[in-house]
C-alpha atoms as a PDB file:
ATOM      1  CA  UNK A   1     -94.698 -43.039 143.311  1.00  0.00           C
ATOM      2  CA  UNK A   2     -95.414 -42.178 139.692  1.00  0.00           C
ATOM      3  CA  UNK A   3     -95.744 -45.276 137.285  1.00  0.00           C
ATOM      4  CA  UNK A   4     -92.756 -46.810 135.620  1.00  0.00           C
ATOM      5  CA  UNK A   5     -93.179 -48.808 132.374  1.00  0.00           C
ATOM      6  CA  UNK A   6     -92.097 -52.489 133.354  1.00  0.00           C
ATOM      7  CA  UNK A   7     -90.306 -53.020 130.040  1.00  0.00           C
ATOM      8  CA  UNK A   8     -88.207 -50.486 131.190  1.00  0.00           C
ATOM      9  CA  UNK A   9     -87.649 -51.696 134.579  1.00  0.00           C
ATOM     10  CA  UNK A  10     -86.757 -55.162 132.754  1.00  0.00           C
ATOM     11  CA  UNK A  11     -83.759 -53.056 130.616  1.00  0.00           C
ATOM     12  CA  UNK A  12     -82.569 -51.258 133.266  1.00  0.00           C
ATOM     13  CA  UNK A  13     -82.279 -54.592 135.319  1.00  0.00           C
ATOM     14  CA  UNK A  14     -81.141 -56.613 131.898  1.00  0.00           C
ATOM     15  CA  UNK A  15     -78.888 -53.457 131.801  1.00  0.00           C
ATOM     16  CA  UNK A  16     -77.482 -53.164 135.506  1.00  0.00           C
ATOM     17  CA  UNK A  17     -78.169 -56.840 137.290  1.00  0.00           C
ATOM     18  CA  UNK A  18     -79.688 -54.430 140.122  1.00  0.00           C
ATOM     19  CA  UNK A  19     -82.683 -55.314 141.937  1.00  0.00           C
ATOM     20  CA  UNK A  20     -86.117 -54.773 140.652  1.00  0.00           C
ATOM     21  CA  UNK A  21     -87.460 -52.112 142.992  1.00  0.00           C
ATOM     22  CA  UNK A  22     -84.036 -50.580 143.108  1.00  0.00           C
ATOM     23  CA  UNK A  23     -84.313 -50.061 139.013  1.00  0.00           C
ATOM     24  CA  UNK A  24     -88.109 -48.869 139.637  1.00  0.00           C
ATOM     25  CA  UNK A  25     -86.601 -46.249 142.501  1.00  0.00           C
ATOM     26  CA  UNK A  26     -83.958 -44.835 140.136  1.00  0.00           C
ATOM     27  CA  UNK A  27     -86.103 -44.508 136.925  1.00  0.00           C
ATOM     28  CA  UNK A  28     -88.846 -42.420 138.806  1.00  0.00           C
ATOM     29  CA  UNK A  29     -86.377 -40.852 140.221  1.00  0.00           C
ATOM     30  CA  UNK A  30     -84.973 -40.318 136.192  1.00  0.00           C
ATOM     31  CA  UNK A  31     -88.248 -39.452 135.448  1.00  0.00           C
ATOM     32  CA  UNK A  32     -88.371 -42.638 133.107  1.00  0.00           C
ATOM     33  CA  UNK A  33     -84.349 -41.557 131.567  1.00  0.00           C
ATOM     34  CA  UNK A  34     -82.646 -44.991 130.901  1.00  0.00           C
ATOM     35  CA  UNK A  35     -79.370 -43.557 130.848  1.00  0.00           C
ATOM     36  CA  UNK A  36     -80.145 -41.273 133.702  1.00  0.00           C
ATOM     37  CA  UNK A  37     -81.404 -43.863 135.786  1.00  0.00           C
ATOM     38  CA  UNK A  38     -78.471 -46.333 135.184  1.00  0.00           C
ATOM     39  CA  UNK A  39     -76.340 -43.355 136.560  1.00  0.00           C
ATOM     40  CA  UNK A  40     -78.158 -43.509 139.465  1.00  0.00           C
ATOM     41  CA  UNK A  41     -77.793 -46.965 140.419  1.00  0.00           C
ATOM     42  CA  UNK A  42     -73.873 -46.846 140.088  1.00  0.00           C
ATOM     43  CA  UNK A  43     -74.262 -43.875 142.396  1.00  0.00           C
ATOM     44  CA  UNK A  44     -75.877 -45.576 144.942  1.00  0.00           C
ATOM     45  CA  UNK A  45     -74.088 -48.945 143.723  1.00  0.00           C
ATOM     46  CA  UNK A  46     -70.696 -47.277 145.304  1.00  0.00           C
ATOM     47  CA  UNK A  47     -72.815 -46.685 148.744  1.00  0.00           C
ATOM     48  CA  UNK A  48     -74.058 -50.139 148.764  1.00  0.00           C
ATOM     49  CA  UNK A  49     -71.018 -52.005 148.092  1.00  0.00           C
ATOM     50  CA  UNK A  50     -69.304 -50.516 151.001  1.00  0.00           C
ATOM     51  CA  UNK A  51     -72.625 -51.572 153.476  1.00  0.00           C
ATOM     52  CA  UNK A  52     -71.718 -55.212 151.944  1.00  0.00           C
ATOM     53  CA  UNK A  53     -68.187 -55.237 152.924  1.00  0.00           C
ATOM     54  CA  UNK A  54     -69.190 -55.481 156.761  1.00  0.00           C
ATOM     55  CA  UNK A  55     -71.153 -58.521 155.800  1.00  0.00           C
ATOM     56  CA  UNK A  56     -69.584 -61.812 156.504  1.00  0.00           C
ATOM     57  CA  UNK A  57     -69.405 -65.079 154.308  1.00  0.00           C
ATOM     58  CA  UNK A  58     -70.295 -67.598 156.478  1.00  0.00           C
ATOM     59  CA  UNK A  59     -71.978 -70.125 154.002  1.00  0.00           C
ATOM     60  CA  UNK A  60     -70.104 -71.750 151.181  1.00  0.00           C
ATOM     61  CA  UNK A  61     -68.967 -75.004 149.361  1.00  0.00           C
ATOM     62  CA  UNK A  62     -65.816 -77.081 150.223  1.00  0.00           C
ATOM     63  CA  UNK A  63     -64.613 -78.974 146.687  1.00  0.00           C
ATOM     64  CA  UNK A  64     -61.634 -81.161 145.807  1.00  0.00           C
ATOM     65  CA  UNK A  65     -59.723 -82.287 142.531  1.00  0.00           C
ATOM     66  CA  UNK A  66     -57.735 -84.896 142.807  1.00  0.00           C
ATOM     67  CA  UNK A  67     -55.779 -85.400 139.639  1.00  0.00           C
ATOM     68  CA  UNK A  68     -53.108 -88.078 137.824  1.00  0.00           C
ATOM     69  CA  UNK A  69     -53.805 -91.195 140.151  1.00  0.00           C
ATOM     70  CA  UNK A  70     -53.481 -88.849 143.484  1.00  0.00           C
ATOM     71  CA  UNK A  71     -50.193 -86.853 142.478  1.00  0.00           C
ATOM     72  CA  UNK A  72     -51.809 -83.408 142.371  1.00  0.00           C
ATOM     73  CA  UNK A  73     -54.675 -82.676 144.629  1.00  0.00           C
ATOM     74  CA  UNK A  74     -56.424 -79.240 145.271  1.00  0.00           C
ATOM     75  CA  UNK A  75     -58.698 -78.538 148.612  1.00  0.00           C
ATOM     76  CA  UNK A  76     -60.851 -75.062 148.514  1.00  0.00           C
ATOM     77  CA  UNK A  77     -62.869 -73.601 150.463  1.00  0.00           C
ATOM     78  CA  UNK A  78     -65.680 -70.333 148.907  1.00  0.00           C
ATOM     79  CA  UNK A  79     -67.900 -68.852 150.702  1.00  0.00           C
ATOM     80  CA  UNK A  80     -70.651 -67.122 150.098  1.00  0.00           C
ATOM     81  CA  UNK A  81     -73.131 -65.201 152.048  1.00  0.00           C
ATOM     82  CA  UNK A  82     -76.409 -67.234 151.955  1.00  0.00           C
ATOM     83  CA  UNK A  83     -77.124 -71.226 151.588  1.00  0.00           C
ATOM     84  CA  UNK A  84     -79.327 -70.266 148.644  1.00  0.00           C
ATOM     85  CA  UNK A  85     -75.785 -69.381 146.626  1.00  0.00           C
ATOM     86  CA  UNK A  86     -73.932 -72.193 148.051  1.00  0.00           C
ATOM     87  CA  UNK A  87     -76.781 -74.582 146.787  1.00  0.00           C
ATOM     88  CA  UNK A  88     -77.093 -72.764 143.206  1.00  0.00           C
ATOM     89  CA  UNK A  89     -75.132 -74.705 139.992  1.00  0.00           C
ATOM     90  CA  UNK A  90     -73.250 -72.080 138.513  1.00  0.00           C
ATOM     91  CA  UNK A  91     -71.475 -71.318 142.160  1.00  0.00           C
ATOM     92  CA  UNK A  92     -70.465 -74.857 142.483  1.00  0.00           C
ATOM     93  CA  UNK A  93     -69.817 -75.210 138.896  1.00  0.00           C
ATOM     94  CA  UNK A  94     -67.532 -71.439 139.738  1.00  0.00           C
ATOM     95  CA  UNK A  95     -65.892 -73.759 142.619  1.00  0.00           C
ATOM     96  CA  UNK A  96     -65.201 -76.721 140.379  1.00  0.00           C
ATOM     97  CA  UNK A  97     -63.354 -74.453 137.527  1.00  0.00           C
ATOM     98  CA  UNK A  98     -61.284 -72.633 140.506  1.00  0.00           C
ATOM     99  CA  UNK A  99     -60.188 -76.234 141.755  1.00  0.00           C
ATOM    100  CA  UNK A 100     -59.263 -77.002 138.389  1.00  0.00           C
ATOM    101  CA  UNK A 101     -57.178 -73.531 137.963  1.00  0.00           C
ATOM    102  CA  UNK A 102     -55.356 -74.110 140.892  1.00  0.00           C
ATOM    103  CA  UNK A 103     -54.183 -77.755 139.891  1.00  0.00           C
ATOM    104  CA  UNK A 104     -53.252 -76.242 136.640  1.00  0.00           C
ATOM    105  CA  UNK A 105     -51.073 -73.963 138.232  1.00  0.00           C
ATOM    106  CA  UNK A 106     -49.473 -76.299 140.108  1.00  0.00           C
ATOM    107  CA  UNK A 107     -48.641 -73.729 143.079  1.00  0.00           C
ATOM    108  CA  UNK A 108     -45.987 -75.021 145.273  1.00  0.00           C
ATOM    109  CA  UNK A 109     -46.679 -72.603 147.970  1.00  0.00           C
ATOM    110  CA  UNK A 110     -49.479 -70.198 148.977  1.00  0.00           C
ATOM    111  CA  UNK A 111     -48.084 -67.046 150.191  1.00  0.00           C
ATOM    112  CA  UNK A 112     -44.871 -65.513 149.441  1.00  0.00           C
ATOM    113  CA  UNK A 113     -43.823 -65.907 153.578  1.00  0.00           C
ATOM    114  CA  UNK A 114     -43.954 -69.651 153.145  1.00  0.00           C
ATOM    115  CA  UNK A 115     -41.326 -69.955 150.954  1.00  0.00           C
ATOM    116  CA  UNK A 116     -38.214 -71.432 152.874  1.00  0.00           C
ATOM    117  CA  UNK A 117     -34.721 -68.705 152.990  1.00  0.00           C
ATOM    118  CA  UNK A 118     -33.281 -72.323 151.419  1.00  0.00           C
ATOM    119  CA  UNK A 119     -35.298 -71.713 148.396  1.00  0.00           C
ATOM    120  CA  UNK A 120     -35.019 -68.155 148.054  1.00  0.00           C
ATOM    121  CA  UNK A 121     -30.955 -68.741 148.494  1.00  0.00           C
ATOM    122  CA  UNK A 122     -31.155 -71.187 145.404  1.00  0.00           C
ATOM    123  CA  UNK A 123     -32.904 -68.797 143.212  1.00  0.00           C
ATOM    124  CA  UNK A 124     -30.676 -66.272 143.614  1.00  0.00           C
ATOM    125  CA  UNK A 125     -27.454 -67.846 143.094  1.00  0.00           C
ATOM    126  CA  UNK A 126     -29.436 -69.002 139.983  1.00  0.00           C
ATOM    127  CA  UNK A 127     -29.949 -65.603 138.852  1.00  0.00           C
ATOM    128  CA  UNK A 128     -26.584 -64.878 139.830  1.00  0.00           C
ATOM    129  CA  UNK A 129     -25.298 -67.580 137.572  1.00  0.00           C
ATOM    130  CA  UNK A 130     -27.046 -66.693 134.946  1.00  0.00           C
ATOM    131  CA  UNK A 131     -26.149 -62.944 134.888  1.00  0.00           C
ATOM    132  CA  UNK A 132     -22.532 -63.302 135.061  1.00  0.00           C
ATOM    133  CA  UNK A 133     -20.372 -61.569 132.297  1.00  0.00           C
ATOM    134  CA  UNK A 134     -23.164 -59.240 132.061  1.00  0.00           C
ATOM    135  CA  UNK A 135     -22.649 -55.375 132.131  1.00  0.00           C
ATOM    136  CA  UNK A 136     -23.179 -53.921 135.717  1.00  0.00           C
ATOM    137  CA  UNK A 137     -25.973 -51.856 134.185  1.00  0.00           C
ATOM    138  CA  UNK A 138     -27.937 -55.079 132.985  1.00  0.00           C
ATOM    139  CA  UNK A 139     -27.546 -56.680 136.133  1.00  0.00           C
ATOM    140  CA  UNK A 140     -29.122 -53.717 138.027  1.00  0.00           C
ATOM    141  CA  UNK A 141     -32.037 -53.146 135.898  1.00  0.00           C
ATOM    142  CA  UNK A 142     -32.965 -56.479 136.000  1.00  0.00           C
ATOM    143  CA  UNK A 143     -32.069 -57.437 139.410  1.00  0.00           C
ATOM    144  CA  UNK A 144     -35.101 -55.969 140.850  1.00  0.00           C
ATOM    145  CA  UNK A 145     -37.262 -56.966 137.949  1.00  0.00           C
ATOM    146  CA  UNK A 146     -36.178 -60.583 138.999  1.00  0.00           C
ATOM    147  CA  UNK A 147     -36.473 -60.401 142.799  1.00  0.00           C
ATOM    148  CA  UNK A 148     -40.012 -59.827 141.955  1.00  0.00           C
ATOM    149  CA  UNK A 149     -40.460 -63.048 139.682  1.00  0.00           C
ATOM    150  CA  UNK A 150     -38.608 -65.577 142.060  1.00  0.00           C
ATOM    151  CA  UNK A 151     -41.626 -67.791 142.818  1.00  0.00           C
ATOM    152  CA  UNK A 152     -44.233 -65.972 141.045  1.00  0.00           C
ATOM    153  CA  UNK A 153     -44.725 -68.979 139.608  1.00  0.00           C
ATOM    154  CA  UNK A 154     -45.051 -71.015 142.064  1.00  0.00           C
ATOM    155  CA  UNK A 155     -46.819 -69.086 144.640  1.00  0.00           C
ATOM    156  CA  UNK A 156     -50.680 -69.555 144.799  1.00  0.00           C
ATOM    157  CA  UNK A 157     -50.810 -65.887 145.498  1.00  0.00           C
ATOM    158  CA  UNK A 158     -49.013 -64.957 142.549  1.00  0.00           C
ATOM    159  CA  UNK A 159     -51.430 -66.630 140.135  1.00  0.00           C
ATOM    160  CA  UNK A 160     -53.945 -64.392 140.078  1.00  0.00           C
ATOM    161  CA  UNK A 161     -56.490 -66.632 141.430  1.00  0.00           C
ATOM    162  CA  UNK A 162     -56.587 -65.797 144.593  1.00  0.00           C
END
């Protein structure tokens, strides 16, 4: 292997977050080209990430948030792959902020199939309330506009968190 300035193995890995032989590998393989060598690594970056998605999670952190004397209260469970990540402070303080997010968003259900008909019923004739003496035209460009929002809301999956 021909010799690879460190300070440029420290920029490429400053640069990328990959792994230190992995920036060596691409910039002798760059023949010492920064750019070149970044290139490389998202190359191989797509390759890698699919190898990772047969890997399973099976460490992690459970975390609760209990807020306003016991009225709202969040349970979560992230995992990770190793102990070593479960253990680290910035992935429990990571589990800690998503506790709080989810209490903020106060989600009254998690996926869109546990919403009860009941509820979905009530929304509707709300909509259906609220559109009336409106042009046929306005009702049907909004009607599937609103279908999508019922709940969006108030579904954990809806937040964006998940």
């Amino acid at each position: 292997m021909a010799e690879v300035n460190p300070t440029l193995v420290k920029q490429l890995r400053d640069k990328t977050n990959a792994g230190m032989m992995d920036c060596k590998k691409a910039l002798v393989e760059s023949d010492g080209d920064l750019s070149k060598a970044e290139d490389i690594l998202r190359k191989k970056g797509i390759a890698s990430a699919s190898k990772k998605a047969s890997r399973s999670a099976k460490e992690g952190v459970v975390a609760s948030y209990i807020h306003l004397q016991g009225k709202i209260g969040v349970l979560v469970e992230i995992n990770c792959e190793t102990d070593f990540v479960a253990k680290n402070e910035n992935f429990r303080d990571f589990v800690k902020d998503i506790t709080l997010h989810i209490a903020a968003s106060h989600p009254l259900y998690v996926s869109r199939e546990q919403v009860p008909i009941q509820a979905i019923e009530r929304e509707r004739e709300i909509y259906r309330a609220q559109v009336t003496g409106k042009t046929g035209q306005y009702c049907r460009e909004n009607r599937r506009r609103k279908s999508r929002q019922i709940f969006q809301h108030r579904l954990f999956a809806g937040s964006g968190i998940h």
